[in-house]
Protein backbone atom coordinates (compact mmCIF):
# COMPACT_ATOMS: atom_id res chain seq x y z
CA UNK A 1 11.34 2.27 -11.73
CA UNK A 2 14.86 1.15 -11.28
CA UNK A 3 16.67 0.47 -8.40
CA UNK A 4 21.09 1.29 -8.69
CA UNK A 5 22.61 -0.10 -5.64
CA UNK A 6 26.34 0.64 -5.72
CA UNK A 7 28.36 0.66 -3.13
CA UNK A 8 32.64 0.01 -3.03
CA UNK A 9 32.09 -2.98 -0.53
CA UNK A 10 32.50 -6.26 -2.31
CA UNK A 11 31.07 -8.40 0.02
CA UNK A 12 28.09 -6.46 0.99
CA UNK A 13 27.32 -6.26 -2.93
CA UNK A 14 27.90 -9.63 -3.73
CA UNK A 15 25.16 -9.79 -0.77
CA UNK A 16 23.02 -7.83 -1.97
CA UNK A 17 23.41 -9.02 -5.38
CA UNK A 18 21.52 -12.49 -4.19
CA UNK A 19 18.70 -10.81 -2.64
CA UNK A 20 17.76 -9.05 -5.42
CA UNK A 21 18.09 -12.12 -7.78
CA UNK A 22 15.57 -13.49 -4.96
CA UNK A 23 13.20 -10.78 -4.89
CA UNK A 24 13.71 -9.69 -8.99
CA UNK A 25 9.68 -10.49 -9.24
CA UNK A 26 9.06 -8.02 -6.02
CA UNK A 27 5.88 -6.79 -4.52
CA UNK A 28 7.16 -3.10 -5.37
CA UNK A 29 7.40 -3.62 -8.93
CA UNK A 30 11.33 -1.90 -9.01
CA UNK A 31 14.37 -3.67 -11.09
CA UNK A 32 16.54 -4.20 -9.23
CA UNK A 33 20.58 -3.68 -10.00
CA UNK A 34 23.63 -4.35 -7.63
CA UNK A 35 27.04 -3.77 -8.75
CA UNK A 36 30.59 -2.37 -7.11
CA UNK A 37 31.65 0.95 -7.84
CA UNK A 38 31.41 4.64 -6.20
CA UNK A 39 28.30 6.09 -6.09
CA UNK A 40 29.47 9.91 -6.55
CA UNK A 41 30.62 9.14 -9.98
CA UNK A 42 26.84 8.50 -11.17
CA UNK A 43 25.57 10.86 -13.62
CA UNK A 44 22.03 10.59 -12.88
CA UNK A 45 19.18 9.47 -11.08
CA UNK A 46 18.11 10.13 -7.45
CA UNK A 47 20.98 9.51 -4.94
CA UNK A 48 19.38 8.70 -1.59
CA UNK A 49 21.91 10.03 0.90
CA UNK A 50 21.67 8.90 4.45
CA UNK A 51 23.35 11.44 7.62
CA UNK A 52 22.80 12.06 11.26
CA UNK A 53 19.87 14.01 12.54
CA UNK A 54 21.29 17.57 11.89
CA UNK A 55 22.40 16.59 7.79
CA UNK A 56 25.81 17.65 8.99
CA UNK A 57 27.94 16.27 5.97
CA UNK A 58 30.83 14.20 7.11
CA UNK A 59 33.58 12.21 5.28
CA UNK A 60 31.12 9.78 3.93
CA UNK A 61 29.00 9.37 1.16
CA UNK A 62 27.00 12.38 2.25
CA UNK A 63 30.06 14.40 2.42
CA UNK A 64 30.45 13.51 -1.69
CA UNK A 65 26.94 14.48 -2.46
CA UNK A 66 27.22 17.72 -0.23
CA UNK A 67 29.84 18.78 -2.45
CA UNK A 68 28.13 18.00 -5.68
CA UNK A 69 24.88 19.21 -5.45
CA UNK A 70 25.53 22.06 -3.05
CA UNK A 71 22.63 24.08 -3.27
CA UNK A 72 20.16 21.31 -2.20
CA UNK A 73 22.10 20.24 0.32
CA UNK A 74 20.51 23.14 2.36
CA UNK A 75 17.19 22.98 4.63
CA UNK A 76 17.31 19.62 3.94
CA UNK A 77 14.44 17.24 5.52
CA UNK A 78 14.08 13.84 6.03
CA UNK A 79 12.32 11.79 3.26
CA UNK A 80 11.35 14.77 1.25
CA UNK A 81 13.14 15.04 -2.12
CA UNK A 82 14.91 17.68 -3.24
CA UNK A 83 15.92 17.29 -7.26
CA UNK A 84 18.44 15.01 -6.78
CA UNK A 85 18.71 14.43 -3.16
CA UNK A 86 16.62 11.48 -1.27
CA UNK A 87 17.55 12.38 2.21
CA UNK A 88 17.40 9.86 5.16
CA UNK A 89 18.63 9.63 8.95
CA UNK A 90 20.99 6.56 9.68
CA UNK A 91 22.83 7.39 12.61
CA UNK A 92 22.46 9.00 15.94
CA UNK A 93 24.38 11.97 17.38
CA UNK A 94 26.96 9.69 18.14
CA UNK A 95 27.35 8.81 14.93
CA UNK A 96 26.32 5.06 15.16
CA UNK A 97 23.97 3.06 12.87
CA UNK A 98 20.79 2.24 14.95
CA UNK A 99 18.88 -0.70 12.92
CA UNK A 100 15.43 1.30 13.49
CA UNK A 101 16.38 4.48 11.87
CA UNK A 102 18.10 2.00 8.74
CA UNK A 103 14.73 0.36 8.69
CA UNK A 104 13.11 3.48 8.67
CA UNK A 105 14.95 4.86 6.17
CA UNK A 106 15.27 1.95 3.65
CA UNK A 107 10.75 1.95 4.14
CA UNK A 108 11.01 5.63 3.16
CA UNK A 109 12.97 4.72 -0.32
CA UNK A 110 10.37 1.92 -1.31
CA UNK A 111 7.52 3.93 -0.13
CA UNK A 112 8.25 7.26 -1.69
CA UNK A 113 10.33 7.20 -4.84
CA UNK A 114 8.35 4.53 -6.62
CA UNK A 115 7.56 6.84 -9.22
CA UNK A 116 11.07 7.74 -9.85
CA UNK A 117 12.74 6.48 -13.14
CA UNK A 118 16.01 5.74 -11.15
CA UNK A 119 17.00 5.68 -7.98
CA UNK A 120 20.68 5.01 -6.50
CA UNK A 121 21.48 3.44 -2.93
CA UNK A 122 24.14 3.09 -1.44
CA UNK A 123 25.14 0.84 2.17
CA UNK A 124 23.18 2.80 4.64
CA UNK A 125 24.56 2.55 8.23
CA UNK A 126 27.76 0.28 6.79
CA UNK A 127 30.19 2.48 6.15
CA UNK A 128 31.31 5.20 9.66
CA UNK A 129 27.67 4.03 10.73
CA UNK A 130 29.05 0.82 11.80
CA UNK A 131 26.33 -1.67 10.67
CA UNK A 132 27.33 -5.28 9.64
CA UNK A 133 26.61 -6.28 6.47
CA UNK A 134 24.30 -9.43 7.66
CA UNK A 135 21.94 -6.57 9.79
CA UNK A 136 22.11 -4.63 6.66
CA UNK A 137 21.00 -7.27 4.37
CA UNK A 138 18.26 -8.66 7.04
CA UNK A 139 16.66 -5.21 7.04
CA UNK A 140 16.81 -5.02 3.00
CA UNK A 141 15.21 -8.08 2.59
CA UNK A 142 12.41 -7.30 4.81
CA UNK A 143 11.70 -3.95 2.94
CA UNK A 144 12.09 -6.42 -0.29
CA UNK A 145 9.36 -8.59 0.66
CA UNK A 146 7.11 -5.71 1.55
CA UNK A 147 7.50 -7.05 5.70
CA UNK A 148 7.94 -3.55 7.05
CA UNK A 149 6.66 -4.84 10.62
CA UNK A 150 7.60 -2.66 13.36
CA UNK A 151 9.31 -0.05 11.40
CA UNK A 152 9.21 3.76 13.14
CA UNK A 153 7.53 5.40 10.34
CA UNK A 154 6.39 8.02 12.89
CA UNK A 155 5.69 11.68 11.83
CA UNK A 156 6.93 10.24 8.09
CA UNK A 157 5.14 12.09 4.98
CA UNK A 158 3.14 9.22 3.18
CA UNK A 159 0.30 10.53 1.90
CA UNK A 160 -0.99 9.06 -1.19
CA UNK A 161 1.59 6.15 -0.52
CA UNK A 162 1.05 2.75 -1.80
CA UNK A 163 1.06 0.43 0.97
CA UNK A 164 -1.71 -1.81 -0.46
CA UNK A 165 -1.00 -5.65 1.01
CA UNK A 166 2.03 -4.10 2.99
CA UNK A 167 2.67 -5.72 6.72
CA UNK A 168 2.87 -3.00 8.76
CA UNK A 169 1.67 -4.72 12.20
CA UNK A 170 2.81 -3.23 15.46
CA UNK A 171 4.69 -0.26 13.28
CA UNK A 172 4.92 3.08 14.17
CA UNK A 173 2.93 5.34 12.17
CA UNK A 174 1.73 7.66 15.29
CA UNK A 175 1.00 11.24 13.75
CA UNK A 176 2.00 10.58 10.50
CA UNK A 177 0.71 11.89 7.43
CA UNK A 178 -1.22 9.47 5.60
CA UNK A 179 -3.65 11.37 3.66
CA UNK A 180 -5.37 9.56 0.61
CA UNK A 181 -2.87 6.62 1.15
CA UNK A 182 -3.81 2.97 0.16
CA UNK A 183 -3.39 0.85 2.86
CA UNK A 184 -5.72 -1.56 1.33
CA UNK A 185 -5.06 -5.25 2.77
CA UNK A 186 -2.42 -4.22 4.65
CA UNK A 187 -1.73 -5.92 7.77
CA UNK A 188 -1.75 -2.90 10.08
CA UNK A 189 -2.78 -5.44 13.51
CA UNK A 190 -1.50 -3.41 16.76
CA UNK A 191 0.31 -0.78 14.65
CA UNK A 192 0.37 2.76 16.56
CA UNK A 193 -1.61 5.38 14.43
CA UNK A 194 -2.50 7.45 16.86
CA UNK A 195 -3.20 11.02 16.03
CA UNK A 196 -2.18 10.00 11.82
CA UNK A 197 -4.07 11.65 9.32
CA UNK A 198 -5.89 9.16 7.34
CA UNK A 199 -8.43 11.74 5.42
CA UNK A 200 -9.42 9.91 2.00
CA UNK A 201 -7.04 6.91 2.96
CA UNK A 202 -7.88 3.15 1.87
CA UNK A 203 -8.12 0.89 4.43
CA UNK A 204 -10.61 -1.11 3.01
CA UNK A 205 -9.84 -4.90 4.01
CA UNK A 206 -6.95 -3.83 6.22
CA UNK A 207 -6.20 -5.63 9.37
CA UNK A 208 -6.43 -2.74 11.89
CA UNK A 209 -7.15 -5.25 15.10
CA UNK A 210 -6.00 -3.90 17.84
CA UNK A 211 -4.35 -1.15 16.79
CA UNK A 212 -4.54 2.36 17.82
CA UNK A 213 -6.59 4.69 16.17
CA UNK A 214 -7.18 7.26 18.65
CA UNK A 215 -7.35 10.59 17.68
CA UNK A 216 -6.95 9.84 14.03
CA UNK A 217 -8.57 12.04 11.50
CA UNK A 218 -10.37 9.24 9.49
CA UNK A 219 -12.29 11.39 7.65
CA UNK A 220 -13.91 10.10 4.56
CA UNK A 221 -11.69 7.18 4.81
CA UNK A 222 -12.77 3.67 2.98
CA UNK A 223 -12.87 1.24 6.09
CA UNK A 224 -15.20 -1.09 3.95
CA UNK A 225 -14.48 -4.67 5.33
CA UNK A 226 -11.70 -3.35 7.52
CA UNK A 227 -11.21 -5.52 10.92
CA UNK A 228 -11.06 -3.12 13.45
CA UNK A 229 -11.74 -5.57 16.11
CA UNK A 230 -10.17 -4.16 19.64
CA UNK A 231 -8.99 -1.52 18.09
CA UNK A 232 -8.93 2.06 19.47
CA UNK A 233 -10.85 4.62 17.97
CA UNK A 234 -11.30 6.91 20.83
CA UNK A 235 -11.88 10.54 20.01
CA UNK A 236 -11.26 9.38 16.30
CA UNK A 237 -12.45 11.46 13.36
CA UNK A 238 -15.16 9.54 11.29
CA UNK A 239 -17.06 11.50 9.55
CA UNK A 240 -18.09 10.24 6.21
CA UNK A 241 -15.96 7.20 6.65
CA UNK A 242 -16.85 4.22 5.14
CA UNK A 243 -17.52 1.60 7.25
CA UNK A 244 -20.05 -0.52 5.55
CA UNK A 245 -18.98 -4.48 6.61
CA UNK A 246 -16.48 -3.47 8.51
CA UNK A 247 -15.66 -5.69 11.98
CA UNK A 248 -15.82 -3.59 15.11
CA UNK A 249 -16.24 -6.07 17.39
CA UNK A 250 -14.95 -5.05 21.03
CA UNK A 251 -13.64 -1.67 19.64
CA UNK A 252 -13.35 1.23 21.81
CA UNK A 253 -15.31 4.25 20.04
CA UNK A 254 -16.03 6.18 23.19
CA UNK A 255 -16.21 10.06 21.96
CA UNK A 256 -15.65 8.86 18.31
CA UNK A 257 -17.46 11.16 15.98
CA UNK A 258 -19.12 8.48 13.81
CA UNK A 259 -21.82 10.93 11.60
CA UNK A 260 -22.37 9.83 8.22
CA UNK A 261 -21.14 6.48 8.36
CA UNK A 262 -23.46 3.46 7.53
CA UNK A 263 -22.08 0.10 7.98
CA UNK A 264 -23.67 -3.33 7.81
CA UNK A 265 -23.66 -6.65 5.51
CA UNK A 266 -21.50 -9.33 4.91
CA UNK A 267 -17.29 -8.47 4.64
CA UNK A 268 -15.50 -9.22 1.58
CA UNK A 269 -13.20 -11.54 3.27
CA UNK A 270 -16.22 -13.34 4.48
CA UNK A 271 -17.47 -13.28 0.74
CA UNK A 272 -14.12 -14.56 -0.49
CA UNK A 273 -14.10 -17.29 1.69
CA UNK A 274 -17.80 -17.93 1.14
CA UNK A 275 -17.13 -19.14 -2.25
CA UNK A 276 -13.43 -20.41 -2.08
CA UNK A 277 -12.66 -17.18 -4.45
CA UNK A 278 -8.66 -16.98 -4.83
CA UNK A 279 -7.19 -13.67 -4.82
CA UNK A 280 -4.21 -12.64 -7.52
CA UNK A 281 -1.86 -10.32 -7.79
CA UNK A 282 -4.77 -8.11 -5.81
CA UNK A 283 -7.35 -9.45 -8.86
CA UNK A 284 -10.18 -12.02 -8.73
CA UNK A 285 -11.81 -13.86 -10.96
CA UNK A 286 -15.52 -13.05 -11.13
CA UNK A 287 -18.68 -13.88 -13.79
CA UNK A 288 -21.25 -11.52 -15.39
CA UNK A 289 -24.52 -12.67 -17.34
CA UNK A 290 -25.10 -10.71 -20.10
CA UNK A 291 -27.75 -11.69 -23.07
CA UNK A 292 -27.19 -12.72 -26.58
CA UNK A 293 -25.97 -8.97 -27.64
CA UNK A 294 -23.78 -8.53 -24.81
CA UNK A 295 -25.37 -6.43 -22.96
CA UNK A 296 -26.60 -6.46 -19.41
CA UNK A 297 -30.13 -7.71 -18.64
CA UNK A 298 -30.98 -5.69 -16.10
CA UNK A 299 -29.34 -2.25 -17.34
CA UNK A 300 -28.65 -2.86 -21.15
CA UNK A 301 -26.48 0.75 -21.27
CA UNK A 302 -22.90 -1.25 -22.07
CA UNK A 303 -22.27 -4.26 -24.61
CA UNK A 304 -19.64 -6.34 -22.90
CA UNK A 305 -16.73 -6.94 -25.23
CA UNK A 306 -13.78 -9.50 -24.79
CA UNK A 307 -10.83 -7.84 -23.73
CA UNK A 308 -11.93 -4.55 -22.88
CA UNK A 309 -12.49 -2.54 -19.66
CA UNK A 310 -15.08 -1.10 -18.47
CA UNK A 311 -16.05 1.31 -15.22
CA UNK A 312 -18.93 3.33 -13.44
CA UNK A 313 -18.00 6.52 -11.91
CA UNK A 314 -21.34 7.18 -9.70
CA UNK A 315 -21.62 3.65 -7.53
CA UNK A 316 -24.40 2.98 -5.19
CA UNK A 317 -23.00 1.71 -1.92
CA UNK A 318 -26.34 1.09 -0.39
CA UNK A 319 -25.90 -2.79 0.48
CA UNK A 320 -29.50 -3.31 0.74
CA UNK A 321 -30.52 -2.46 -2.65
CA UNK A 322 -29.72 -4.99 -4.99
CA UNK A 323 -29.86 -3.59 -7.49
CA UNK A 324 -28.05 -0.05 -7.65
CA UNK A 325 -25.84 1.79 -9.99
CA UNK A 326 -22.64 0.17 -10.60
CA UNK A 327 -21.10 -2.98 -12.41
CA UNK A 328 -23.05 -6.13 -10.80
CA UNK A 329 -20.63 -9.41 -10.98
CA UNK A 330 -20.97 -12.85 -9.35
CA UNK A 331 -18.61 -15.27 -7.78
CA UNK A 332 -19.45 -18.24 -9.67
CA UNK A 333 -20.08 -19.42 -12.94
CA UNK A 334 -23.54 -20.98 -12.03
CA UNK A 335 -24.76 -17.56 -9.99
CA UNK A 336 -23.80 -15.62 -13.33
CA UNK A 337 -26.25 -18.28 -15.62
CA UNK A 338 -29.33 -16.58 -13.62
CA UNK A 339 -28.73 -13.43 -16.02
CA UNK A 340 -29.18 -13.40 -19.27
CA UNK A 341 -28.07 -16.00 -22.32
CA UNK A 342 -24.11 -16.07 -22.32
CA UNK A 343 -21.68 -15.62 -19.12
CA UNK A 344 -18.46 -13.90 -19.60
CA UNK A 345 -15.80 -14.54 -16.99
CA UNK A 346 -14.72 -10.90 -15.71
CA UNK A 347 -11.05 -10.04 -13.67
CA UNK A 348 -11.60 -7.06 -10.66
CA UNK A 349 -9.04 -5.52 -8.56
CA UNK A 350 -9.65 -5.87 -5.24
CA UNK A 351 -9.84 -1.82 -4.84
CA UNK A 352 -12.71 -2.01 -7.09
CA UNK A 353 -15.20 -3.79 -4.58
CA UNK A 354 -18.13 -0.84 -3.72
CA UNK A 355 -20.32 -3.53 -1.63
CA UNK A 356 -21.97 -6.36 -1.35
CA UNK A 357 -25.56 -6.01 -1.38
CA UNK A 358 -27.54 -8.10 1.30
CA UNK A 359 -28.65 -11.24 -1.27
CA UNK A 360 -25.04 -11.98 -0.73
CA UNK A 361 -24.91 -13.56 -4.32
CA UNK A 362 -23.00 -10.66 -6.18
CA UNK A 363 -21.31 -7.53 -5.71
CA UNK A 364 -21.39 -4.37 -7.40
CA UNK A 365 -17.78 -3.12 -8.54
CA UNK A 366 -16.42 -0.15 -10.09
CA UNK A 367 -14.04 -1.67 -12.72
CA UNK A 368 -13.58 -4.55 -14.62
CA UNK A 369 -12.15 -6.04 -17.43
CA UNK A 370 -13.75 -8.73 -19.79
CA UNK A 371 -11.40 -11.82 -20.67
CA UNK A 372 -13.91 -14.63 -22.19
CA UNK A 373 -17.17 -16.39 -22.29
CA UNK A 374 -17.78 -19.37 -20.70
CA UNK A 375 -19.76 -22.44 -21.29
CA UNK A 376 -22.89 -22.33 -18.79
């Protein structure tokens, strides 16, 4: 996806310009493009147009793109496409830029249109709005770096958003719509999610201490290894959650509805830190014993070739059998040697963890890929 910022203020470009030299490797996975010119002579692409509450067009850049694309300029809603139209709120009724609702809207652009081919931004809040360039710039980079920390995202429309790794501590995310999201890793400590649906959301690993859970619908939500230490899940919605290692220590579940939801065992942070295992780019480096063939000595269904992938739909997430359907891996070389003849070093994305049975020695995974054998 590629990121057009264009806006007829020099300075604020050159600005911008440097931040996205800084962040060109980014977290998002956008290029990123700054240059000066007028955004309403674009041809294509989706022109995020920020307004005031109502989308009354003005003599801004929203008054340009109310003009050109005319018919979607009606009913329109905030951070909901329409074909061309990415609409956000950057001012009040008074017209002013407010640095939360800039925020805001600038979270809604990285969160939502990452699977656009091209997207064009302009100054939000700079231009009647009011906002300096150095608040405008502050704000970009901390939606660059993925530090969306105390951003109103309240009532937003994220479901199936990737916020995997995000830091979203102390945000607002009270009754917003977060269904099948992946909040995986993300740092989500003393964030407001209140009454947010989180039905089929990721959470596994997430930070959720002391945050505010209460009245979410977690329903069928992955909470594997999730801290939820102090956090409040009264009245919360857990029905078929997964909660299997997860830390709820001190956590208020007074009239939570907790039916179906097994947890126990050791976390994977606990696992990762057990055996100094380095996380990258959301991957780890893991082992697998296989014998002479390639395939697996305890199940010998797959032969285990270099540089393919391989994945088991059905997983068992029953941490105290040790041995249950899925793709058994170990954290170390010498833990791998106890299986078979040769040891193949393995790479698994961290949303691939099912559980760690109780032996504590390896974990059973969905997905991995094979990259080489190893000496033993």
């Amino acid at each position: 996806m590629k990121l057009v910022f264009i806006d007829k203020n020099e300075e604020l470009v050159r600005r911008v310009s440097a931040l996205f030299e800084k962040y060109k490797t980014n977290k998002w996975d956008y290029e990123l493009e700054a240059r000066v010119g007028d955004i309403s002579k674009e041809r294509d692409g989706i022109f995020v147009t920020a307004s005031n509450p109502e989308f009354l067009a003005g003599g801004g850049v929203d008054g340009v793109l109310a003009k050109r694309f005319k018919s979607q300029w009606k009913d329109l809603k905030e951070g909901v496409k329409a074909d061309n139209l990415f609409p956000v709120v950057s001012v009040g009724k008074d017209r002013c830029a407010e640095e939360w609702r800039v925020m805001r809207s600038l979270s809604l652009v990285f969160l939502l249109l990452r699977n656009e081919s091209r997207v064009v931004l302009t100054g939000i809040g700079t231009g009647i709005g009011g906002l300096s360039v150095n608040n405008f710039c502050k704000l970009l980079e901390n939606v660059l770096r993925a530090d969306l920390s105390s951003a109103d995202l309240s009532s937003a429309d994220l479901s199936s958003a990737d916020l995997s790794s995000a830091d979203l501590s102390s945000a607002d995310l009270s009754s917003a719509d977060l269904r099948s999201a992946n909040l995986s890793f993300a740092d989500l400590q003393y964030a407001d999610l209140s009454s947010a649906n989180l039905r089929y959301a990721d959470l596994s690993c997430a930070n959720l201490s002391s945050a505010n859970l209460s009245s979410a619908n977690l329903s069928c939500a992955d909470l594997s290894s999730a801290n939820l230490r102090f956090a409040d899940l009264q009245s919360a919605d857990l029905r078929s959650a997964n909660l299997r290692s997860a830390n709820l220590s001190s956590a208020d579940l007074s009239y939570a509805n907790l039916s179906s939801s097994p947890f126990d065992g050791l976390t994977l942070r606990q696992f990762i830190d057990k055996y100094t295992l380095r996380i990258s780019k959301g991957r780890l480096t893991m082992y697998k014993g296989v014998n002479e063939d390639g395939t697996s000595p305890i199940i010998g269904e797959n032969t285990y070739e270099i540089g393919k992938q391989y994945e088991e739909e059905f997983c068992n997430f029953h941490v105290q059998e040790e041995c249950g359907n899925g793709l058994s891996v170990c954290p170390t070389k010498e833990l791998a040697g106890q299986y078979g003849q040769k040891t193949l070093q393995v790479e698994v994305d961290l949303i691939d963890f099912v559980c760690i049975p109780s032996d504590g020695e390896k974990v059973r995974v969905k997905r991995f890929k094979v990259i080489k054998e190893v000496l033993r």
